[in-house]
Protein backbone atom coordinates (compact mmCIF):
# COMPACT_ATOMS: atom_id res chain seq x y z
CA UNK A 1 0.00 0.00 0.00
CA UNK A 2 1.38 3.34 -0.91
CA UNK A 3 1.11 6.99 0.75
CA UNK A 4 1.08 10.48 -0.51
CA UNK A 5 4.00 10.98 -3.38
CA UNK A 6 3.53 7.12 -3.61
CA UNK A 7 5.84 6.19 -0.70
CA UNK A 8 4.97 3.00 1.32
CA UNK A 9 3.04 4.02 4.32
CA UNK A 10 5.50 2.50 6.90
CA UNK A 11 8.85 2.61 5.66
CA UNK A 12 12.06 5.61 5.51
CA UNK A 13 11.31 8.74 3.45
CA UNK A 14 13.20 8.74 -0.23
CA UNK A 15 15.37 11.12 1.42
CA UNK A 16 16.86 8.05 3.82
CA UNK A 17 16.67 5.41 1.55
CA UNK A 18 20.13 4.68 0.21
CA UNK A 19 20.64 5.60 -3.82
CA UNK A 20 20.77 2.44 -6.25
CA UNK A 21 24.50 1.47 -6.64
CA UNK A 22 25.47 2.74 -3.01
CA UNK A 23 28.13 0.18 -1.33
CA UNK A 24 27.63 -0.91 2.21
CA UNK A 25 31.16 0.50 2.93
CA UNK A 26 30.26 3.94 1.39
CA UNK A 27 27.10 4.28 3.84
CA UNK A 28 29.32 2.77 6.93
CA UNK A 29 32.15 5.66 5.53
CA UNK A 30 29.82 8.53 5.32
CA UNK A 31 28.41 7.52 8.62
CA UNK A 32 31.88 7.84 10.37
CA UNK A 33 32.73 10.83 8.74
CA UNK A 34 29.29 12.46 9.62
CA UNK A 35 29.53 11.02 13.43
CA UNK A 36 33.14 12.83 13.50
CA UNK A 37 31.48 15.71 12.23
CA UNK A 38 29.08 15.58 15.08
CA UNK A 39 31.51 15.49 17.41
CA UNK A 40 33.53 18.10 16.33
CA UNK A 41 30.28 20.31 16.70
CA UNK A 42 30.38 19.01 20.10
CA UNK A 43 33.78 20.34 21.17
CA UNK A 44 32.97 23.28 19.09
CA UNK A 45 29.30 24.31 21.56
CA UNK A 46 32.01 23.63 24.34
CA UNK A 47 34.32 26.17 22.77
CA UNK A 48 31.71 28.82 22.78
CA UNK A 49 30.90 27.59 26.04
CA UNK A 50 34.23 28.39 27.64
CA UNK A 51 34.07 31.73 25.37
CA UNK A 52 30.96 32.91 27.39
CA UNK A 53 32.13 31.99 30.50
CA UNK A 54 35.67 33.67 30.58
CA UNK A 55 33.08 36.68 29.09
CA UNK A 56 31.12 36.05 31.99
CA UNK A 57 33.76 35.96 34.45
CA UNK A 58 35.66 38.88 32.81
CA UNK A 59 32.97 41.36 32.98
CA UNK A 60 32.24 40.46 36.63
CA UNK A 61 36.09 41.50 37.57
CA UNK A 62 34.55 44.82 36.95
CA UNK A 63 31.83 44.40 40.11
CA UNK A 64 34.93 42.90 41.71
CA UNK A 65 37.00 45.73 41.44
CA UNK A 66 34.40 48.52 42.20
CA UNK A 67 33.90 46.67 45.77
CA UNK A 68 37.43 46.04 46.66
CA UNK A 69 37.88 49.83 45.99
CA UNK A 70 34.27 50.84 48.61
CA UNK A 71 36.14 48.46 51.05
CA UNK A 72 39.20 50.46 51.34
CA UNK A 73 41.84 47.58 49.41
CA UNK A 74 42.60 50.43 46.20
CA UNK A 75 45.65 48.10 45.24
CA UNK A 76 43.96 45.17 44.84
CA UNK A 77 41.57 46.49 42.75
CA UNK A 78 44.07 48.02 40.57
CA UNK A 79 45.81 44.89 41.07
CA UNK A 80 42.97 42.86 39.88
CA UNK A 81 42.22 45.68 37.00
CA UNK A 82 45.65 45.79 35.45
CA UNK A 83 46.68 41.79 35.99
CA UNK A 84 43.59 40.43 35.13
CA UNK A 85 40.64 42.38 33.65
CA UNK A 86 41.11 42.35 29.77
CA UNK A 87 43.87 39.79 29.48
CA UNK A 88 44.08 37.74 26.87
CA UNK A 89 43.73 34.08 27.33
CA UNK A 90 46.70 32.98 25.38
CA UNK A 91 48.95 35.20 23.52
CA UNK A 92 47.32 37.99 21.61
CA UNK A 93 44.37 36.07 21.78
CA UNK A 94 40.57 37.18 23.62
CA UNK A 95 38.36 33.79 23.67
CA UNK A 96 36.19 35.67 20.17
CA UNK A 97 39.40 35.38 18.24
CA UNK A 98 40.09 31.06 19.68
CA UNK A 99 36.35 31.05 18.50
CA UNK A 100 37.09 32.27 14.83
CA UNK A 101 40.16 31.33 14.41
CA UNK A 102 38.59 27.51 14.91
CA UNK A 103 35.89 28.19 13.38
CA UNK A 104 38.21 29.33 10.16
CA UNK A 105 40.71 26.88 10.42
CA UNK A 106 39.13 24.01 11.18
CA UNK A 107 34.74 23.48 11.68
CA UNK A 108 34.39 25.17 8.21
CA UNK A 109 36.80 23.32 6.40
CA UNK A 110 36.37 20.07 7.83
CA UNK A 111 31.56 20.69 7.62
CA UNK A 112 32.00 21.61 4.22
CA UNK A 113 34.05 18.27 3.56
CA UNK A 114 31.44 16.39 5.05
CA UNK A 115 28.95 17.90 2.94
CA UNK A 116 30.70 17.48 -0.35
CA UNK A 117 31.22 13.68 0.18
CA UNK A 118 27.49 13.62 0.98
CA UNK A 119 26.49 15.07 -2.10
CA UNK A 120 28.82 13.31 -4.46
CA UNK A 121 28.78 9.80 -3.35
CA UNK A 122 25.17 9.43 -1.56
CA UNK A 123 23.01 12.23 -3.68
CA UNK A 124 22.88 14.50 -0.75
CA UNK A 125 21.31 11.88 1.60
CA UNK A 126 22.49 12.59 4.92
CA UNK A 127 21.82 9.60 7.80
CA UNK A 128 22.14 7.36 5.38
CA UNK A 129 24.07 4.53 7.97
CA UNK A 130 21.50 6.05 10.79
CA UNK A 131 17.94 5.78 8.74
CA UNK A 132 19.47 1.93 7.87
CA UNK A 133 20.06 1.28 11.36
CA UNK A 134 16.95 2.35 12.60
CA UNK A 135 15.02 0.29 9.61
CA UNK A 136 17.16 -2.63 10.71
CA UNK A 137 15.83 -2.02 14.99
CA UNK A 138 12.29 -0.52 14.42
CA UNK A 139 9.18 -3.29 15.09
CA UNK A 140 7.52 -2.69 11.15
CA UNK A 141 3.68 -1.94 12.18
CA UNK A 142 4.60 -1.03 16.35
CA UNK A 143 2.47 2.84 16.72
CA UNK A 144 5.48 3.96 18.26
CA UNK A 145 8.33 2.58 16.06
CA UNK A 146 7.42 4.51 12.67
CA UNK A 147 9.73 4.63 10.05
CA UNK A 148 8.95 8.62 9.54
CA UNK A 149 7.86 11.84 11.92
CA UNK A 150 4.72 12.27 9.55
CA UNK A 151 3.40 8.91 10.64
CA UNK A 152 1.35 10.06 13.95
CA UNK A 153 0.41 7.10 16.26
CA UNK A 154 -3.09 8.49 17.10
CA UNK A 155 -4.21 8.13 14.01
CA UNK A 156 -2.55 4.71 13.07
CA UNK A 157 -3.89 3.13 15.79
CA UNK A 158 -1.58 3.90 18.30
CA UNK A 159 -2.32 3.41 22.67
CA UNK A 160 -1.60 7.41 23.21
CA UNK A 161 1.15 6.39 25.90
C-alpha cells in the first residue's frame, strides 16, 4: 500500500533510503565521517561555552574591582584591573578570536568536507548509515516505532502512551 507521493506508508522517506548502486562500505564511511562531524560540533558548543564563561567571568572583575575599591583595598583592585581584567587568554588572543580562528581553520573546512562527500557519493542523503540502522531495529507496524515523523500514532492506531 502506498502513501502520498507514492511512498509505502511504513517505511524511511526517499530522502533516507540509500541511492541504487550505493556500497555498504560507502554508507558505513559517510556515517563515520558524519559522526566525527558531530563530534567536532560538540567540542565546538564547548568552545563557545568556555568563550561565554571567561566573558562572563571577565565582565564580573569589573563588580569585583568597584567593591574592593568601597572596602578600602585600592591596590587590589588596581591589582585585579591591570593583571587580570582584559587579558588575553593565550597570547594575543581574547576567547572571540580562539572562537574564529577555529571556526576558520578548522569546523568550516572540515563541515564543508562532510557535505561534499554527501552530495557526491550518496546524492545529498544525509543519515544514510542512521535511517538503515533504525530500519534494521524498528518493530515494522509497532504505533510507536514509525519509520517517519509524519506517521502520527493516534491516528494509526496507536495506545496514546
Amino acid at each position: 500500500m502506498s502513501g502520498q507521493n507514492g511512498q509505502p506508508d511504513d517505511g524511511p522517506d526517499r530522502r533516507h533510503q540509500r541511492p541504487e548502486g550505493l556500497s555498504d562500505e560507502t554508507v558505513e564511511a559517510l556515517g563515520s565521517l558524519s559522526k566525527a562531524l558531530e563530534t567536532t560540533e560538540r567540542a565546538r558548543g564547548h568552545l563557545y561555552s568556555f568563550h561565554q564563561l571567561t566573558g562572563t567571568a571577565d565582565l564580573e572583575l569589573d563588580r569585583a574591582v568597584e567593591l574592593l575599591h568601597k572596602a578600602g583595598h585600592a591596590d587590589w583592585a588596581e591589582a585585579v584591573r591591570t593583571q587580570v581584567l582584559g587579558r588575553n587568554v593565550i597570547p594575543g588572543h581574547w576567547t572571540f578570536q580562539i572562537v574564529e580562528a577555529y571556526d576558520h581553520t578548522y569546523y568550516r573546512p572540515f563541515r564543508e568536507l562532510e557535505q561534499a562527500a554527501v552530495e557526491e557519493l550518496a546524492d545529498g542523503r544525509d543519515h544514510l548509515f542512521e535511517a538503515e540502522m533504525k530500519e534494521a531495529r524498528r518493530t515494522v507496524g509497532h504505533p510507536h516505532h514509525t519509520a517517519r515523523p509524519d506517521v502520527d500514532p493516534q491516528i494509526t492506531g496507536g495506545d496514546g502512551g
